[in-house]
N, C-alpha and C. Protein backbone atom coordinates (compact mmCIF):
# COMPACT_ATOMS: atom_id res chain seq x y z
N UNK A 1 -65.43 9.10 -17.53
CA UNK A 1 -64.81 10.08 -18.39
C UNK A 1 -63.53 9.52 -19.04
N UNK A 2 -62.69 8.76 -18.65
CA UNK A 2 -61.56 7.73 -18.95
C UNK A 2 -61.32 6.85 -20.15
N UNK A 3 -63.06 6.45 -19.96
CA UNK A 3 -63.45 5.60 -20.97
C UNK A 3 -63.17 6.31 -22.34
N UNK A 4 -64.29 7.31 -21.68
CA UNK A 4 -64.64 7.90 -23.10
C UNK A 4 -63.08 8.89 -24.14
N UNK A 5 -62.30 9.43 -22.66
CA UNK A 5 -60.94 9.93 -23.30
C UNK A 5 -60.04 8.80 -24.33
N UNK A 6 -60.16 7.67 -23.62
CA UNK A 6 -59.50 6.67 -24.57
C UNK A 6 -60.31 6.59 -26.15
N UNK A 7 -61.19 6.47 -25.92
CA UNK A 7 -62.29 6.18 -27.65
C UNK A 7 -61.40 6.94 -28.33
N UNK A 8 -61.92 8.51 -27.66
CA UNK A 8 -61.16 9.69 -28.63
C UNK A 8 -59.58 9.37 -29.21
N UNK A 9 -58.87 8.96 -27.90
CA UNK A 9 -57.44 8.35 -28.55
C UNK A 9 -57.23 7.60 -29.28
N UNK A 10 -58.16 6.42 -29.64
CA UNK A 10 -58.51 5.47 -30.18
C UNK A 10 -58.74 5.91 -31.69
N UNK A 11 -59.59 6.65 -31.78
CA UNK A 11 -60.00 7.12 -32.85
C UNK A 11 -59.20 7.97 -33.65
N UNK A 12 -58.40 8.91 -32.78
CA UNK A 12 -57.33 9.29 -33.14
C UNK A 12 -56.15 9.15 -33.80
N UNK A 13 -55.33 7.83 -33.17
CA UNK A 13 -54.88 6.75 -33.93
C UNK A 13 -55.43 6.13 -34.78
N UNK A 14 -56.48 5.55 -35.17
CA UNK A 14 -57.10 5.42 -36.59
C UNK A 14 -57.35 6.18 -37.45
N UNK A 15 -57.30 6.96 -37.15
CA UNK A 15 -57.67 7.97 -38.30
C UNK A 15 -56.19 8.71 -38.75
N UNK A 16 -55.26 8.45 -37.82
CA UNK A 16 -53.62 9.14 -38.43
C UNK A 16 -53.44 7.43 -39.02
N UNK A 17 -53.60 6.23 -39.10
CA UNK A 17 -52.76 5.00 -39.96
C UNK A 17 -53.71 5.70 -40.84
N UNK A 18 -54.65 5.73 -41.03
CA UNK A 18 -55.55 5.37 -42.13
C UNK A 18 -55.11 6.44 -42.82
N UNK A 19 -54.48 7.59 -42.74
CA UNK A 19 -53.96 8.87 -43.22
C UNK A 19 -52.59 8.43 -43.86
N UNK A 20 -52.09 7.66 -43.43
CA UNK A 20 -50.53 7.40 -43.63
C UNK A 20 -50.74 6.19 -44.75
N UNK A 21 -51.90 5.47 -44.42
CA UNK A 21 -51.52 4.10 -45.30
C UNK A 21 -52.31 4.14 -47.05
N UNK A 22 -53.49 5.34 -46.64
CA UNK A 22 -54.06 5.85 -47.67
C UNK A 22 -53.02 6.52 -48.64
N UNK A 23 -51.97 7.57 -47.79
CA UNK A 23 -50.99 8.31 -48.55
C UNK A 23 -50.38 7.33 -49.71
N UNK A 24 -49.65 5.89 -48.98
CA UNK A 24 -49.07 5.06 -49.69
C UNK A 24 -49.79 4.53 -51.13
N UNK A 25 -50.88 4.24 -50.41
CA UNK A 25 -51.62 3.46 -52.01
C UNK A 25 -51.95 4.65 -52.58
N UNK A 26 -51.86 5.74 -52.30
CA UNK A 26 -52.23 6.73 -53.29
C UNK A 26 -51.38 6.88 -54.03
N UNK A 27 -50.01 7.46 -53.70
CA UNK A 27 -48.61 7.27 -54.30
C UNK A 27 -48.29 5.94 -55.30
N UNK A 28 -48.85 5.14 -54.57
CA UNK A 28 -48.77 3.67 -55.36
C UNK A 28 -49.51 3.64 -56.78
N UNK A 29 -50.71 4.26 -56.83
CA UNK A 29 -51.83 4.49 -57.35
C UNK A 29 -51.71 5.32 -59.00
N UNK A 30 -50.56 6.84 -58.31
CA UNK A 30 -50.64 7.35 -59.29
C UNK A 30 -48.99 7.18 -59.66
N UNK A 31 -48.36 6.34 -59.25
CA UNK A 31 -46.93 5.92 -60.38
C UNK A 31 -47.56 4.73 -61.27
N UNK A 32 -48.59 4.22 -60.64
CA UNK A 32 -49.20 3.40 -62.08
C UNK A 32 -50.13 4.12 -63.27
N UNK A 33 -50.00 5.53 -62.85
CA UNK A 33 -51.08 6.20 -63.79
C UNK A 33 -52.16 6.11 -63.74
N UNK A 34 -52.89 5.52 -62.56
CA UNK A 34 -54.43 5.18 -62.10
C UNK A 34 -55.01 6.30 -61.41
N UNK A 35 -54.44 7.61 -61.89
CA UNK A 35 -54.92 8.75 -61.33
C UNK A 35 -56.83 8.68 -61.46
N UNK A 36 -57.29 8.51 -62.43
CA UNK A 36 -58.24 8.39 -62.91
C UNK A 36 -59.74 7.86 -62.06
N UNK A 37 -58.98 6.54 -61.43
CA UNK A 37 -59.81 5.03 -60.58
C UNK A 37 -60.44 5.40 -59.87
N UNK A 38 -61.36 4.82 -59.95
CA UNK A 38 -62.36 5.17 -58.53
C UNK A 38 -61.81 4.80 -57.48
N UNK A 39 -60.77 4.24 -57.04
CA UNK A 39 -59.96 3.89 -56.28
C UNK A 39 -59.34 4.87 -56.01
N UNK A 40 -58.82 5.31 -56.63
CA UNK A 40 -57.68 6.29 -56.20
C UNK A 40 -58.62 7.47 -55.79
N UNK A 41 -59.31 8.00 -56.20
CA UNK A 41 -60.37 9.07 -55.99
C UNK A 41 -61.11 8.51 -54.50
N UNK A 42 -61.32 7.40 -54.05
CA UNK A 42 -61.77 6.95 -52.84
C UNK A 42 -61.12 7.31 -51.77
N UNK A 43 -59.72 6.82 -51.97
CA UNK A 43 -58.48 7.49 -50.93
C UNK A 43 -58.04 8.79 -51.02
N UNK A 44 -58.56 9.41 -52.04
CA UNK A 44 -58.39 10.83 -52.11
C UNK A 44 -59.07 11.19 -51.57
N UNK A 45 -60.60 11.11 -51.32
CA UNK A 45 -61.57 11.59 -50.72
C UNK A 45 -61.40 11.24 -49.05
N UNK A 46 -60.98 10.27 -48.88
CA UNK A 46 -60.88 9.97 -47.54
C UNK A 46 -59.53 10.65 -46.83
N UNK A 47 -58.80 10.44 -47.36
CA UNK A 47 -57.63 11.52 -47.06
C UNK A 47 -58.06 12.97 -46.98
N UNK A 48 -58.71 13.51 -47.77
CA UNK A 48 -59.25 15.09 -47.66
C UNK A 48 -60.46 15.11 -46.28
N UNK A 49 -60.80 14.34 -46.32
CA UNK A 49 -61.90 14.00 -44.97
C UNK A 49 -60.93 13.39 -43.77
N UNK A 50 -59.90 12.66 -43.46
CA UNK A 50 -58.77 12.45 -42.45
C UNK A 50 -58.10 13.41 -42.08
N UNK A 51 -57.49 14.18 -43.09
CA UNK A 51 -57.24 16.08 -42.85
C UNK A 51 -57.82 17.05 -42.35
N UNK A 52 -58.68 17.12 -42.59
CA UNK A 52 -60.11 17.93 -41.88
C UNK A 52 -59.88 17.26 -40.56
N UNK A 53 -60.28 16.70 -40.10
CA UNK A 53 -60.64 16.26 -38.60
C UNK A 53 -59.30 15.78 -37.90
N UNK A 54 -57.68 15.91 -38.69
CA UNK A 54 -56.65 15.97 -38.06
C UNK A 54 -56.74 17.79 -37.62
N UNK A 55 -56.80 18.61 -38.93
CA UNK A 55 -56.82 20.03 -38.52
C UNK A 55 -57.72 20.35 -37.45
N UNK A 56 -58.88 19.76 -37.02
CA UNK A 56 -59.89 20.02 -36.10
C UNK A 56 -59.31 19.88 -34.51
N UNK A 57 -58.50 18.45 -34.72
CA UNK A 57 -57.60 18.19 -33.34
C UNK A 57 -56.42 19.14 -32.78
N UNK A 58 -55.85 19.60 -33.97
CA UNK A 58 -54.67 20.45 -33.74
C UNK A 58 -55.39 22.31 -33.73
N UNK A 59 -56.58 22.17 -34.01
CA UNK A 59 -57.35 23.89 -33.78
C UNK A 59 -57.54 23.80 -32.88
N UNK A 60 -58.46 22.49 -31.89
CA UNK A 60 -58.59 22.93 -30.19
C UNK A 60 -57.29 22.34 -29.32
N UNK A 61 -56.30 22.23 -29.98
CA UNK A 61 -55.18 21.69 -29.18
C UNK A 61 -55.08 20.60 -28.58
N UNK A 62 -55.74 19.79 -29.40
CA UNK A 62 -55.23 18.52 -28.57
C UNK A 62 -54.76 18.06 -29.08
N UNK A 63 -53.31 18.12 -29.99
CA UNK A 63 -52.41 17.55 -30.85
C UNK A 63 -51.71 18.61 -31.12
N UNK A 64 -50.70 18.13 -31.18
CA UNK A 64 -49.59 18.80 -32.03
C UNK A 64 -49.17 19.14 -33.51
């Protein structure tokens, strides 16, 4: 059961950098006016999908 609690932590932490570092190039993204990019729309999408399943952690309480 140990194992498997760590994954979840694991995963957890990946999925909050990948939330934080997405934020950046997004910001980065649209002071160049690349609102447009499939790029930028990639990290948008993944950010709206990193949100979701941060809100999921903090609905059954296991986060703050």
């Amino acid at each position: 059961m140990n194992e498997r609690l760590d994954k979840f932590e694991k995963m957890l932490s990946d999925i909050q950098n990948s939330y934080s570092k997405e934020k950046t190039e997004i910001d980065r993204l649209k002071s160049e006016g690349k609102e447009k990019s499939a790029t930028y729309k990639h990290y948008l999408g993944n950010r709206l999908l990193y949100n979701w399943i941060i809100a999921k952690y903090k609905e059954y309480g296991l986060i703050e």
